[in-house]
PDB file of N, CA and C in Angstrom:
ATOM      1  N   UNK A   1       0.814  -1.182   0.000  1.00  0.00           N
ATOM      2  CA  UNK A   1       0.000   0.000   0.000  1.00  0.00           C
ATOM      3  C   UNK A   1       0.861   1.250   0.000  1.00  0.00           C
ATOM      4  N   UNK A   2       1.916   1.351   0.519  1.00  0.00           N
ATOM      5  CA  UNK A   2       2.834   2.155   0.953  1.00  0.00           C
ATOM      6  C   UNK A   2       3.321   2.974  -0.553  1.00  0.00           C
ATOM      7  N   UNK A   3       3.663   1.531  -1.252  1.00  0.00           N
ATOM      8  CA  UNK A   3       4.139   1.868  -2.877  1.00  0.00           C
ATOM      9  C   UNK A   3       3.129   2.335  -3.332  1.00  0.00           C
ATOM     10  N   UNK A   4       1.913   2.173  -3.699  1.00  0.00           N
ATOM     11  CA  UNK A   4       1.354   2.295  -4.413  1.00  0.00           C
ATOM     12  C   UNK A   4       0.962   3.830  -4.360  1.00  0.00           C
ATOM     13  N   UNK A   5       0.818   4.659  -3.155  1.00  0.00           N
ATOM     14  CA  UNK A   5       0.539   6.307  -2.826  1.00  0.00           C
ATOM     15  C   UNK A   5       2.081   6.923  -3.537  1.00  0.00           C
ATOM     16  N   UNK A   6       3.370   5.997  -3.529  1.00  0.00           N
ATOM     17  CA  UNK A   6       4.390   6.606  -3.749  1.00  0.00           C
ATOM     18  C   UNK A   6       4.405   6.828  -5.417  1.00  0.00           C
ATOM     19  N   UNK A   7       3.431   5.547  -5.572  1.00  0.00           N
ATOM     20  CA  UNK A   7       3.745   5.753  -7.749  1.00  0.00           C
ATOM     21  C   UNK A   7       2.828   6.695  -8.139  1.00  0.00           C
ATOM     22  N   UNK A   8       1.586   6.922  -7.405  1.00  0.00           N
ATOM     23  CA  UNK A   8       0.953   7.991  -7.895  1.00  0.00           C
ATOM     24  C   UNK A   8       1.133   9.325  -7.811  1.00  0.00           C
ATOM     25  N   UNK A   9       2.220   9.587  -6.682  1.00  0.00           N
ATOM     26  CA  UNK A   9       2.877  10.752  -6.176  1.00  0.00           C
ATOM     27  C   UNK A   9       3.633  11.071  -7.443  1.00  0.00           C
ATOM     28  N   UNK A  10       4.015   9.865  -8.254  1.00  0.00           N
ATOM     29  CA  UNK A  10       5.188  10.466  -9.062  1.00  0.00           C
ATOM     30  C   UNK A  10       4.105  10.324 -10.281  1.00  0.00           C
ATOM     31  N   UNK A  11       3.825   9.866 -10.949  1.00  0.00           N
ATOM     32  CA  UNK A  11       2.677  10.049 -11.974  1.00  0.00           C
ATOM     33  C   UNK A  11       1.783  11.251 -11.889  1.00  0.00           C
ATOM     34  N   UNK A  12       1.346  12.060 -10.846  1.00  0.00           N
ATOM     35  CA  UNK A  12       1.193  13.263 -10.953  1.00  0.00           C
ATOM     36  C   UNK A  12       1.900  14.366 -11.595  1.00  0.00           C
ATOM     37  N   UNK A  13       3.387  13.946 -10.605  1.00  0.00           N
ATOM     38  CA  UNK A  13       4.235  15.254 -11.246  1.00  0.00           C
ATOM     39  C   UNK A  13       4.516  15.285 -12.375  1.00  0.00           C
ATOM     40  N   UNK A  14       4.648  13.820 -13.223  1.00  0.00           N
ATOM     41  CA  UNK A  14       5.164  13.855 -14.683  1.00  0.00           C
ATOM     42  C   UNK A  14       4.398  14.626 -15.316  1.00  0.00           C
ATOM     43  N   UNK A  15       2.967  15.390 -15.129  1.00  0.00           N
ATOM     44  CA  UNK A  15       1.936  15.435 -15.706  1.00  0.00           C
ATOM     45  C   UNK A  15       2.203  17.424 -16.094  1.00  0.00           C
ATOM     46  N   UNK A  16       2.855  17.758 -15.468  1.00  0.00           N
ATOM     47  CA  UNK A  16       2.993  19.207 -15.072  1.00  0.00           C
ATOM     48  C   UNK A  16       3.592  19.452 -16.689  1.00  0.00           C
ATOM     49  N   UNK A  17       3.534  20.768 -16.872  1.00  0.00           N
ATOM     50  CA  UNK A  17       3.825  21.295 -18.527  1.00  0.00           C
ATOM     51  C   UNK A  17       4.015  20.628 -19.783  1.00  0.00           C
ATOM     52  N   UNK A  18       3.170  19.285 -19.222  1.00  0.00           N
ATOM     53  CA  UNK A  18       2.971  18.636 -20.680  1.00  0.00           C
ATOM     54  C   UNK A  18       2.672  19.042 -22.194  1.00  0.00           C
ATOM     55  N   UNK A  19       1.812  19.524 -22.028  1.00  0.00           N
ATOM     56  CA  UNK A  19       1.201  20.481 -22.870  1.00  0.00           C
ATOM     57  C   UNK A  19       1.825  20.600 -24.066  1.00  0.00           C
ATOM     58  N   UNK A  20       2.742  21.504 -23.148  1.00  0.00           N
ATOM     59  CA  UNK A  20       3.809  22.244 -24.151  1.00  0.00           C
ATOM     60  C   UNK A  20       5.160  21.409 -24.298  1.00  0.00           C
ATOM     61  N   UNK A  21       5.300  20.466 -24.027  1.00  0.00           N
ATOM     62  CA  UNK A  21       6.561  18.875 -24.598  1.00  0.00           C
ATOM     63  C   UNK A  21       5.903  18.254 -25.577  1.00  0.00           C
ATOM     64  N   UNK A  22       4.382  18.274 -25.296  1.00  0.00           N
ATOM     65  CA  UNK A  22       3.176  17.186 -26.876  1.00  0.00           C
ATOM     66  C   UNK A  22       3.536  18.496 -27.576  1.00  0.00           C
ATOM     67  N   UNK A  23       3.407  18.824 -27.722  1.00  0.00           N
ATOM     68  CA  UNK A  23       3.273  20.349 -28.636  1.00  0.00           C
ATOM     69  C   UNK A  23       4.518  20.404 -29.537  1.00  0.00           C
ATOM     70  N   UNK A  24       5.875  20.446 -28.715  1.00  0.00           N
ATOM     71  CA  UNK A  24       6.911  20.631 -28.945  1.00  0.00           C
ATOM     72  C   UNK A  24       7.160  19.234 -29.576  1.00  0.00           C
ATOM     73  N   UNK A  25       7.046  18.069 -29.420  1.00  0.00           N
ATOM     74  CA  UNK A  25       7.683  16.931 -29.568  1.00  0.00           C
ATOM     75  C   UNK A  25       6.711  16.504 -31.443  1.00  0.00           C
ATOM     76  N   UNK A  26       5.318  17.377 -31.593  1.00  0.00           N
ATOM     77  CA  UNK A  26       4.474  16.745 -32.367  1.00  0.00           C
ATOM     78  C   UNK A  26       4.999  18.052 -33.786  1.00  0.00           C
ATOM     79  N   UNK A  27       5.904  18.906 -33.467  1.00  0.00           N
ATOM     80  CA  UNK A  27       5.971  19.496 -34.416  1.00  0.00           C
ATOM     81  C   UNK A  27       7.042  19.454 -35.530  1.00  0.00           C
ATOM     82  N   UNK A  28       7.947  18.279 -34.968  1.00  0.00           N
ATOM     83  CA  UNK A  28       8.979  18.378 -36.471  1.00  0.00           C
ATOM     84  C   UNK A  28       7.859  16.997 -37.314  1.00  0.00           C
ATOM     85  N   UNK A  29       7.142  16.236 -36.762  1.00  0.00           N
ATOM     86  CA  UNK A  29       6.542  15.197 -37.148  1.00  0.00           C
ATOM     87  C   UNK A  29       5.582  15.703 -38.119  1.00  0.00           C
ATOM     88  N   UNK A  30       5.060  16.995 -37.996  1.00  0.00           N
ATOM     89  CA  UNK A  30       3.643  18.063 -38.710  1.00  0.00           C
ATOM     90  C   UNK A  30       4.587  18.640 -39.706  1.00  0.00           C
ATOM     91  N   UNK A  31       5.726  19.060 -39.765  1.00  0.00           N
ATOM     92  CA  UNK A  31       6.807  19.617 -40.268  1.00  0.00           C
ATOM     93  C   UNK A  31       7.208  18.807 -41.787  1.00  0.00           C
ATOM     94  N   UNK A  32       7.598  17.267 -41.219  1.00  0.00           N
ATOM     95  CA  UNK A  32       7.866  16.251 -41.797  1.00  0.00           C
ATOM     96  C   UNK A  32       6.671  15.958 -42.516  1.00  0.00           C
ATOM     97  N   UNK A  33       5.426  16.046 -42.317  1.00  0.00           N
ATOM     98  CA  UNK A  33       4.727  15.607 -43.290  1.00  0.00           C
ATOM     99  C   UNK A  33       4.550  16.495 -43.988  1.00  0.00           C
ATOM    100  N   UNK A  34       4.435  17.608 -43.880  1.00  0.00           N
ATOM    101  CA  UNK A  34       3.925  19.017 -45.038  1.00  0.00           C
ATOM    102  C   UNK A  34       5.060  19.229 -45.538  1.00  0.00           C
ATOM    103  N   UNK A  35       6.579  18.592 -45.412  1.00  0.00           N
ATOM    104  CA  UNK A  35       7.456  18.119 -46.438  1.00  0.00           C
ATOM    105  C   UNK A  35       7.423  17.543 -47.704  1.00  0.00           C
ATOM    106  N   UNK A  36       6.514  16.317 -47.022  1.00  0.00           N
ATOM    107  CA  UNK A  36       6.181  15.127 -47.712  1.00  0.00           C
ATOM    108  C   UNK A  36       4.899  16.068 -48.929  1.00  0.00           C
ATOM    109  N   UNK A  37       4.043  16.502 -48.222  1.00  0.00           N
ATOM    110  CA  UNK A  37       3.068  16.594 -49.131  1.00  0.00           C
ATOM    111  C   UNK A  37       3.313  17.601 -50.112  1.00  0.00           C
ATOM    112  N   UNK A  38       4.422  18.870 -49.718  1.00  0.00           N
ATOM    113  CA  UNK A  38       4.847  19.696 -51.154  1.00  0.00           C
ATOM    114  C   UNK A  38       5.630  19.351 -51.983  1.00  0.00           C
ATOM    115  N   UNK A  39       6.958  18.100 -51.503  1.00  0.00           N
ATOM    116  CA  UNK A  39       7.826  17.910 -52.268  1.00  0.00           C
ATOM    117  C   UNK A  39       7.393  16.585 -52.926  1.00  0.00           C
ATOM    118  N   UNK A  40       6.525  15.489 -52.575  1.00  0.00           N
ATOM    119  CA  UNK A  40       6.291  14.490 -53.303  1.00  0.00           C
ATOM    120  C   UNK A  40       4.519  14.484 -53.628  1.00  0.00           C
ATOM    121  N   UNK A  41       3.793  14.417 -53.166  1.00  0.00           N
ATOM    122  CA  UNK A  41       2.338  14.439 -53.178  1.00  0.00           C
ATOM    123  C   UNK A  41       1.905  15.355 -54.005  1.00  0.00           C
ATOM    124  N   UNK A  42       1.908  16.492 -53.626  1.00  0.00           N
ATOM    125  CA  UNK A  42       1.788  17.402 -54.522  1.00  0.00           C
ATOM    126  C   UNK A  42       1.541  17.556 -56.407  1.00  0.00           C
ATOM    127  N   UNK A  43       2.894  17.567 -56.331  1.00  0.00           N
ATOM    128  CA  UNK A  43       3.285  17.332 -58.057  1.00  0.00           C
ATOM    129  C   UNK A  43       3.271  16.255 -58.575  1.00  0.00           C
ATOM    130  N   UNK A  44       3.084  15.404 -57.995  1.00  0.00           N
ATOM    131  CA  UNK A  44       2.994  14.139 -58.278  1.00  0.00           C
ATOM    132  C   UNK A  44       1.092  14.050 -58.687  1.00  0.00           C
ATOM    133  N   UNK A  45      -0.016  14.762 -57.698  1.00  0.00           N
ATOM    134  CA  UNK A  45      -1.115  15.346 -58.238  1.00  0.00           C
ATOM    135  C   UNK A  45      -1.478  15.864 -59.475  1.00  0.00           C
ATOM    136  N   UNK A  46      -0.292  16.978 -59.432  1.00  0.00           N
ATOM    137  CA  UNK A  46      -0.442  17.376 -60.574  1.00  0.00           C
ATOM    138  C   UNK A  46       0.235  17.422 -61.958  1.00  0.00           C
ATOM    139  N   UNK A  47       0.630  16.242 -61.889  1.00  0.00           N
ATOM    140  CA  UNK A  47       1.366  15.366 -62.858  1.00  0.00           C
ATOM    141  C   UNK A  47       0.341  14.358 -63.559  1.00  0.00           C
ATOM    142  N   UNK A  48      -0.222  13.742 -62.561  1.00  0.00           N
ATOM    143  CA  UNK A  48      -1.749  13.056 -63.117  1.00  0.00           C
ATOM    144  C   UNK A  48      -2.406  13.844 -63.626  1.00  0.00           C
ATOM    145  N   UNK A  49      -2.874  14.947 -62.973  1.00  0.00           N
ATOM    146  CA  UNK A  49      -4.099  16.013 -63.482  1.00  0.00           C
ATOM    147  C   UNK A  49      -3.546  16.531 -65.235  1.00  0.00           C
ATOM    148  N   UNK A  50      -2.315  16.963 -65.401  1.00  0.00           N
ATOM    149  CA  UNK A  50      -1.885  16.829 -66.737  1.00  0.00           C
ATOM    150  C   UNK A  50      -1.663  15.852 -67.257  1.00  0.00           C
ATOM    151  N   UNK A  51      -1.390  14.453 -67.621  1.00  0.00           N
ATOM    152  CA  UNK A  51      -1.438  13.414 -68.270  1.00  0.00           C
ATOM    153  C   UNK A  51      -3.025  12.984 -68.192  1.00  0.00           C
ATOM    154  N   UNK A  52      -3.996  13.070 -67.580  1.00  0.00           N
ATOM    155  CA  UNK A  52      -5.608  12.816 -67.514  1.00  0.00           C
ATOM    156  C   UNK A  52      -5.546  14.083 -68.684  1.00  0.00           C
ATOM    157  N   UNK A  53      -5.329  15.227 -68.381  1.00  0.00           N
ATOM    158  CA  UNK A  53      -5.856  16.092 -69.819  1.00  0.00           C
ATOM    159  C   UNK A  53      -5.226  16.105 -71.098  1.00  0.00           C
ATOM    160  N   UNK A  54      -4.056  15.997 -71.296  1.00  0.00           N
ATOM    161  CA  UNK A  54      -3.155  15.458 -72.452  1.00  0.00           C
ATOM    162  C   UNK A  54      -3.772  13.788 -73.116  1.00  0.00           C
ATOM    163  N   UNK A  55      -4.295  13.388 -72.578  1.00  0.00           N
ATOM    164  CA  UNK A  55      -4.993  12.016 -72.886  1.00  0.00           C
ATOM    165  C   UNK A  55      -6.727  12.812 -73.314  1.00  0.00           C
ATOM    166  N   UNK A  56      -7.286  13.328 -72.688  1.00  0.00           N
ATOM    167  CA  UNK A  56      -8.089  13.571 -73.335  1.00  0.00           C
ATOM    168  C   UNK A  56      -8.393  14.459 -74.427  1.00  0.00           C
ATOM    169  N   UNK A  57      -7.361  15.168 -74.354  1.00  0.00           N
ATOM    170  CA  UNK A  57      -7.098  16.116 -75.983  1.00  0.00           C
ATOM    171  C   UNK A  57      -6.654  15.430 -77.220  1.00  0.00           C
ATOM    172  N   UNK A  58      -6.298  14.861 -76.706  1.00  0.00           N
ATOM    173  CA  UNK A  58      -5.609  13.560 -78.466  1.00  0.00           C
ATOM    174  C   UNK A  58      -6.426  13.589 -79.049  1.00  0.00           C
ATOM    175  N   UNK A  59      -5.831  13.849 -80.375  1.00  0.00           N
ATOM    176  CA  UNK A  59      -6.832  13.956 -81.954  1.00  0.00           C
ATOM    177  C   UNK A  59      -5.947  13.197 -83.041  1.00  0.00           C
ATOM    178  N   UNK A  60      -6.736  12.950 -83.932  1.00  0.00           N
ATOM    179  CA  UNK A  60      -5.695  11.737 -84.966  1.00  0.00           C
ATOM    180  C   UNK A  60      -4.903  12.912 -85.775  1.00  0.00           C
ATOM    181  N   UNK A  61      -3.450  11.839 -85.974  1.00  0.00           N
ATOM    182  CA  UNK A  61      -2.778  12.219 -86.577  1.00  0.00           C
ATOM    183  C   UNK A  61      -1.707  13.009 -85.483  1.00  0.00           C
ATOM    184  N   UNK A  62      -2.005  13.066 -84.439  1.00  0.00           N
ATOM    185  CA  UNK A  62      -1.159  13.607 -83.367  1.00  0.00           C
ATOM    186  C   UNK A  62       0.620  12.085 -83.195  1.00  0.00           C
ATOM    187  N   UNK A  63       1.353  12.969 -82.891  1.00  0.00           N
ATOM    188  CA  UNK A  63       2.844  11.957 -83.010  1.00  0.00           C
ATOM    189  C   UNK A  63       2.546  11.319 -81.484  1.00  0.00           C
ATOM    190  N   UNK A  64       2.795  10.271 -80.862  1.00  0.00           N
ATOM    191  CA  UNK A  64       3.134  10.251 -79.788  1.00  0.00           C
ATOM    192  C   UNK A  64       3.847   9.500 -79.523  1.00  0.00           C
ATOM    193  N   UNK A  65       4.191   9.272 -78.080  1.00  0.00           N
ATOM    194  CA  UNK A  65       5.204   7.892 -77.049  1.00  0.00           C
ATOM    195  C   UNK A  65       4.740   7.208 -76.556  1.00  0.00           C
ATOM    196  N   UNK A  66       4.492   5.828 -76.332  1.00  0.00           N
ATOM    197  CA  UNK A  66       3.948   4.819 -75.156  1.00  0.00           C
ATOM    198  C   UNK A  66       4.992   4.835 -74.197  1.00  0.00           C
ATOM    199  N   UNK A  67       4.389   4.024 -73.386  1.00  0.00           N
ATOM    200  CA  UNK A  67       4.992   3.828 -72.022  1.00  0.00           C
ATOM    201  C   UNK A  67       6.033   2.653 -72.286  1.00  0.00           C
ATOM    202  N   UNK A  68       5.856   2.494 -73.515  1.00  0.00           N
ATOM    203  CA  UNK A  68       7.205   1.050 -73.529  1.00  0.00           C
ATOM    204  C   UNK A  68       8.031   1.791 -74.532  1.00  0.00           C
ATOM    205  N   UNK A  69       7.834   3.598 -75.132  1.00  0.00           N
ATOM    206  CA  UNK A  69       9.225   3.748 -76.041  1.00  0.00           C
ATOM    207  C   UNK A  69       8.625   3.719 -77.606  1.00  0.00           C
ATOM    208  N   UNK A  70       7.552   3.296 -77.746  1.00  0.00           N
ATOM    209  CA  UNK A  70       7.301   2.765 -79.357  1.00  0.00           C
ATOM    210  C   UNK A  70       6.478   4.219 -79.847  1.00  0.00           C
ATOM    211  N   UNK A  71       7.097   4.834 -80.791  1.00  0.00           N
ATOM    212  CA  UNK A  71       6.802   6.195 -81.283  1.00  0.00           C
ATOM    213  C   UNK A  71       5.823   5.601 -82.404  1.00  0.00           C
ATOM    214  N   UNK A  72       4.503   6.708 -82.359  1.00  0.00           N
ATOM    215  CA  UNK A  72       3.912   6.330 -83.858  1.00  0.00           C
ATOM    216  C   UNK A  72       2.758   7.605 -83.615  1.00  0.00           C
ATOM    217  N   UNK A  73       2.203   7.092 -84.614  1.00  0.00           N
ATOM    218  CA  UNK A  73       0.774   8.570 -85.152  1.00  0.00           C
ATOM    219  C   UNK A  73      -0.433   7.832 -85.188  1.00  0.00           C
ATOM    220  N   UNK A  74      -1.175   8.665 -84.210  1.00  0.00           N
ATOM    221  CA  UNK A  74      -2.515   8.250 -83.915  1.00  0.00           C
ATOM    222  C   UNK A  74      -3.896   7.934 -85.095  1.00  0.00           C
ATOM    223  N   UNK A  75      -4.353   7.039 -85.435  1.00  0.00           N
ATOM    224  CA  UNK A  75      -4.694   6.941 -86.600  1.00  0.00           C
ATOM    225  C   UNK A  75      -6.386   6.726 -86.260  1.00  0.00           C
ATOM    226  N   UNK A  76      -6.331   5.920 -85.062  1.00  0.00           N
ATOM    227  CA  UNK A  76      -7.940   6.145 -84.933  1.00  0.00           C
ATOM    228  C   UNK A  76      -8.130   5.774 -83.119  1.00  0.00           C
ATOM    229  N   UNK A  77      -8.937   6.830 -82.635  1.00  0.00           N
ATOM    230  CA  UNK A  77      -9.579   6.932 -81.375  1.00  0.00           C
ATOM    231  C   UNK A  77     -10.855   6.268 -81.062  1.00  0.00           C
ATOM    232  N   UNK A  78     -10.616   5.734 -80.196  1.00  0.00           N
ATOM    233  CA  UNK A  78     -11.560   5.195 -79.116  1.00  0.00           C
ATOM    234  C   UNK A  78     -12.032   5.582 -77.654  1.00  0.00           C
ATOM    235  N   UNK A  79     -12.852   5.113 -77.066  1.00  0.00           N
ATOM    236  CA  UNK A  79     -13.247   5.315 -75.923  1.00  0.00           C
ATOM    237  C   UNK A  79     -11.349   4.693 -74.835  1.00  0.00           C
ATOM    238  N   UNK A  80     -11.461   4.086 -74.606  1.00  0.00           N
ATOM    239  CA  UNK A  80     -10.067   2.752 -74.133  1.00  0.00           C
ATOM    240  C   UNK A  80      -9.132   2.873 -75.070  1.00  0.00           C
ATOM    241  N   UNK A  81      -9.238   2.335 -75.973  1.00  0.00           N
ATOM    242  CA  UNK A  81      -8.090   1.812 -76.598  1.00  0.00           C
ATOM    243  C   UNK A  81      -7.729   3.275 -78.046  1.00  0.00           C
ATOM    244  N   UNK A  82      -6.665   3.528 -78.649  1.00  0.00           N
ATOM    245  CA  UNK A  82      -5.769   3.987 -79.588  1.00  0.00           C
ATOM    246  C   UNK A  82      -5.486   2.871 -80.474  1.00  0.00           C
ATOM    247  N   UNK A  83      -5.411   3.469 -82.214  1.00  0.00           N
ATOM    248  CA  UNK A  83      -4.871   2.652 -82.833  1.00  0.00           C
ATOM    249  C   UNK A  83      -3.398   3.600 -83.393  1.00  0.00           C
ATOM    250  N   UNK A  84      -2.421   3.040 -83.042  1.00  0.00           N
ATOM    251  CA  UNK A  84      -1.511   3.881 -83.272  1.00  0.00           C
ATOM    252  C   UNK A  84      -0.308   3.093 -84.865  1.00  0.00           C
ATOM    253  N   UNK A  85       0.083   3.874 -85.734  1.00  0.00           N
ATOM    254  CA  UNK A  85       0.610   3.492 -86.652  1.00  0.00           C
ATOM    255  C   UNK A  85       2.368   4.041 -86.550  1.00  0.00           C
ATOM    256  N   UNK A  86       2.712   2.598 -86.164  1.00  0.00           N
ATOM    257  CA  UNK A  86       4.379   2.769 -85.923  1.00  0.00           C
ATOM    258  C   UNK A  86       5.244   2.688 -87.088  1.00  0.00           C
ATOM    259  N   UNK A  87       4.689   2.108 -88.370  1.00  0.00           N
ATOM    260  CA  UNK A  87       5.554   1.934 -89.552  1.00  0.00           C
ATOM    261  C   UNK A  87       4.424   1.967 -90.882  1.00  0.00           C
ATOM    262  N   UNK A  88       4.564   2.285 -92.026  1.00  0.00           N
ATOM    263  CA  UNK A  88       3.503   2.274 -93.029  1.00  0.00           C
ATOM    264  C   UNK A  88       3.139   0.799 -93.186  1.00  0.00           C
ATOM    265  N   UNK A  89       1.912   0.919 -92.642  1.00  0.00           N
ATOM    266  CA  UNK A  89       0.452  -0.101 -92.927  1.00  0.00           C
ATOM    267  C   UNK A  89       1.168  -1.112 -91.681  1.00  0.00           C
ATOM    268  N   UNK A  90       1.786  -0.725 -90.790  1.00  0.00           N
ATOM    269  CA  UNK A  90       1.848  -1.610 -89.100  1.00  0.00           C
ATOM    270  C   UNK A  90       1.417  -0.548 -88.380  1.00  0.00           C
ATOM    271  N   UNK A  91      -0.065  -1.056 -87.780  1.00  0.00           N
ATOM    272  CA  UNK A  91      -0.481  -0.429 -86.422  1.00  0.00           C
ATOM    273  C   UNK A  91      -0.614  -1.506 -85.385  1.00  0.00           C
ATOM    274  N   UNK A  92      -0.704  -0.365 -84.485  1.00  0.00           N
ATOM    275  CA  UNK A  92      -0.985  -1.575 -82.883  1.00  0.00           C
ATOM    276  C   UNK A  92      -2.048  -0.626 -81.917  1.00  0.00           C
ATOM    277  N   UNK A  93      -2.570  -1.566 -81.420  1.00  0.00           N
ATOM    278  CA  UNK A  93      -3.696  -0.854 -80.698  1.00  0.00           C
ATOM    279  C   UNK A  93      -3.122  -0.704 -79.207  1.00  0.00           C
ATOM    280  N   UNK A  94      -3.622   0.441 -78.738  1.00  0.00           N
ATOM    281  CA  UNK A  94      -2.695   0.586 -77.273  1.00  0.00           C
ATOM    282  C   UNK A  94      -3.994   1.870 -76.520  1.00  0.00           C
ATOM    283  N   UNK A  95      -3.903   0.964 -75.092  1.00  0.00           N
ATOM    284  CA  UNK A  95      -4.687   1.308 -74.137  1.00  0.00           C
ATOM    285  C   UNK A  95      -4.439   2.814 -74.007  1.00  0.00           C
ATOM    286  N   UNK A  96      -5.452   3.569 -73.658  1.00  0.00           N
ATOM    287  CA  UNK A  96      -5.203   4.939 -73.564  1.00  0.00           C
ATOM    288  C   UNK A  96      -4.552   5.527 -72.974  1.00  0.00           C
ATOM    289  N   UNK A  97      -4.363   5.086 -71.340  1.00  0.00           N
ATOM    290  CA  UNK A  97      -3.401   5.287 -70.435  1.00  0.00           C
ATOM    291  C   UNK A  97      -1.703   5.315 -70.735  1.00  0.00           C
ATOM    292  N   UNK A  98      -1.527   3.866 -71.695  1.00  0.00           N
ATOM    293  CA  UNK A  98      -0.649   3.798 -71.563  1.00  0.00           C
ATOM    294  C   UNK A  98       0.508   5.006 -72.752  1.00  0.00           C
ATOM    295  N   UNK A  99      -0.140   5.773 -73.222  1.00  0.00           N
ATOM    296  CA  UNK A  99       0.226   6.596 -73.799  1.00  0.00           C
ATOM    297  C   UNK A  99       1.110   7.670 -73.076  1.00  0.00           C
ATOM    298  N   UNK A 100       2.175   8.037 -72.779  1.00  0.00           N
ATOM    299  CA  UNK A 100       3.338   8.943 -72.370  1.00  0.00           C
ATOM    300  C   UNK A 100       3.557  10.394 -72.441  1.00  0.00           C
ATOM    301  N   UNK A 101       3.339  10.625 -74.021  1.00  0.00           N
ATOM    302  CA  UNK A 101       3.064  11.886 -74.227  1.00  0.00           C
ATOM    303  C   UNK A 101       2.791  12.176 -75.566  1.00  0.00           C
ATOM    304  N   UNK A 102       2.397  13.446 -76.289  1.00  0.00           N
ATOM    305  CA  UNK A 102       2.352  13.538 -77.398  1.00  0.00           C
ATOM    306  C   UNK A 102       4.231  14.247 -77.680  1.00  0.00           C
ATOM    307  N   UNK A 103       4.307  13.596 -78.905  1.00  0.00           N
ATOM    308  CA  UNK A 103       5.886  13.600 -79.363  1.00  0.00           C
ATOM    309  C   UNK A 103       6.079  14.612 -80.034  1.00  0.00           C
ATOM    310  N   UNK A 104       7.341  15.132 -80.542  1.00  0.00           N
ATOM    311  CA  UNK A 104       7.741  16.513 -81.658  1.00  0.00           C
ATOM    312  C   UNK A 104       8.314  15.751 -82.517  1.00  0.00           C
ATOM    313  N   UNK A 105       8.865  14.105 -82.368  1.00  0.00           N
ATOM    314  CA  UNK A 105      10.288  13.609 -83.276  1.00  0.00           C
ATOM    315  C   UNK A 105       8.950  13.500 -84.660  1.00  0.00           C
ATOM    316  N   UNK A 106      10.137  13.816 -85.947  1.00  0.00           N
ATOM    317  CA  UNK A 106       9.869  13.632 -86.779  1.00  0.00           C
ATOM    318  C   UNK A 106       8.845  14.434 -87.568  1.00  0.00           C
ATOM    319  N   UNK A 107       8.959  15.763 -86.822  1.00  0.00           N
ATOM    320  CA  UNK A 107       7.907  17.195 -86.975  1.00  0.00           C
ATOM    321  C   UNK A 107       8.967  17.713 -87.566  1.00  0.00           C
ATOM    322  N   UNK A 108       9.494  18.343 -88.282  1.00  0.00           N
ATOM    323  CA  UNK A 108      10.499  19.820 -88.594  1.00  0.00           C
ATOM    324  C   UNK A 108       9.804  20.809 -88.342  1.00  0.00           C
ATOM    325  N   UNK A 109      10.153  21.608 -88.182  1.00  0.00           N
ATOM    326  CA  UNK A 109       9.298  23.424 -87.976  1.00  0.00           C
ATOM    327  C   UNK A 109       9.019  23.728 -89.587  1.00  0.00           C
ATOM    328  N   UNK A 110       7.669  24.138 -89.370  1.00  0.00           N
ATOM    329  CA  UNK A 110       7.687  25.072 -90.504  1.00  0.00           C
ATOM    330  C   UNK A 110       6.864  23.452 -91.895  1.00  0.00           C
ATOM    331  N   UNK A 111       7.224  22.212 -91.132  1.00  0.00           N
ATOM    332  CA  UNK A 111       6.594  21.706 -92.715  1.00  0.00           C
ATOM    333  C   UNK A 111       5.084  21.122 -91.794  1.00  0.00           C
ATOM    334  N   UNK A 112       4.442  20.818 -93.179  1.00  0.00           N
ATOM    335  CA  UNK A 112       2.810  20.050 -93.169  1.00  0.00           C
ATOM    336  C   UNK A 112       2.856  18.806 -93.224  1.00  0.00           C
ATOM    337  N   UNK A 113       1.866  18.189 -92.306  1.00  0.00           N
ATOM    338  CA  UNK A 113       2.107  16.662 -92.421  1.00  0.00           C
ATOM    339  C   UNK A 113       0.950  16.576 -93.976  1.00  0.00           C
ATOM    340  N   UNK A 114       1.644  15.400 -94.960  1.00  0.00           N
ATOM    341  CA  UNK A 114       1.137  15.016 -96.230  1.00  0.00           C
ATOM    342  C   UNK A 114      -0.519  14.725 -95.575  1.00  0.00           C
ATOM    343  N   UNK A 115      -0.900  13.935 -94.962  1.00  0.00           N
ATOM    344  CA  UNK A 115      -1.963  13.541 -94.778  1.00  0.00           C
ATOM    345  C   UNK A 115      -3.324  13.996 -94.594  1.00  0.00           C
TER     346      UNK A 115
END
């Protein structure tokens, strides 16, 4: 019984200017995440938000890149899927997503595509 008045004696005092140690101790942790969320989360947002609209602007005849490297010109649109033409009279059909970007190779400045 003796102990037991003595542990609560001391469990009281620990209790004194807590407050402000949670406070202090919770702020490189609040710090660390609003790190996290400008330097990776963030742009990484809005990295999707531009590839979602660059995917929905595609019009035929646009150059582009897949996600595996294979350059070609958009020849006919779909809901899902692209038919994309990598060599004269070889196309391949490729999921919409997996499209990378629209390309410049094989544009010069200044000329018209024949088509």
């Amino acid at each position: 019984m003796l102990f037991e008045g003595i542990a609560w004696a001391q469990a009281a005092g620990a209790q004194q200017g807590s407050e402000a140690s949670t406070l202090l101790q919770m702020a490189p942790i609040v710090g660390i995440i609003a790190i996290f969320y400008f330097l990776l989360i963030r742009p990484q947002t809005q990295k999707a938000k531009e590839h979602a609209k660059m995917l929905k602007d595609l019009k035929r005849n646009d150059e582009v890149v897949t996600t595996g490297g294979i350059v070609g010109r958009i020849t006919e649109l779909g809901d899902k899927l692209v038919t994309v033409e990598i060599a004269p009279n070889v196309r391949v059909r490729v999921e919409r997503p997996q499209i990378a970007s629209i390309s410049a190779y094989g544009k010069a400045p200044g000329k018209k595509d024949k088509e």
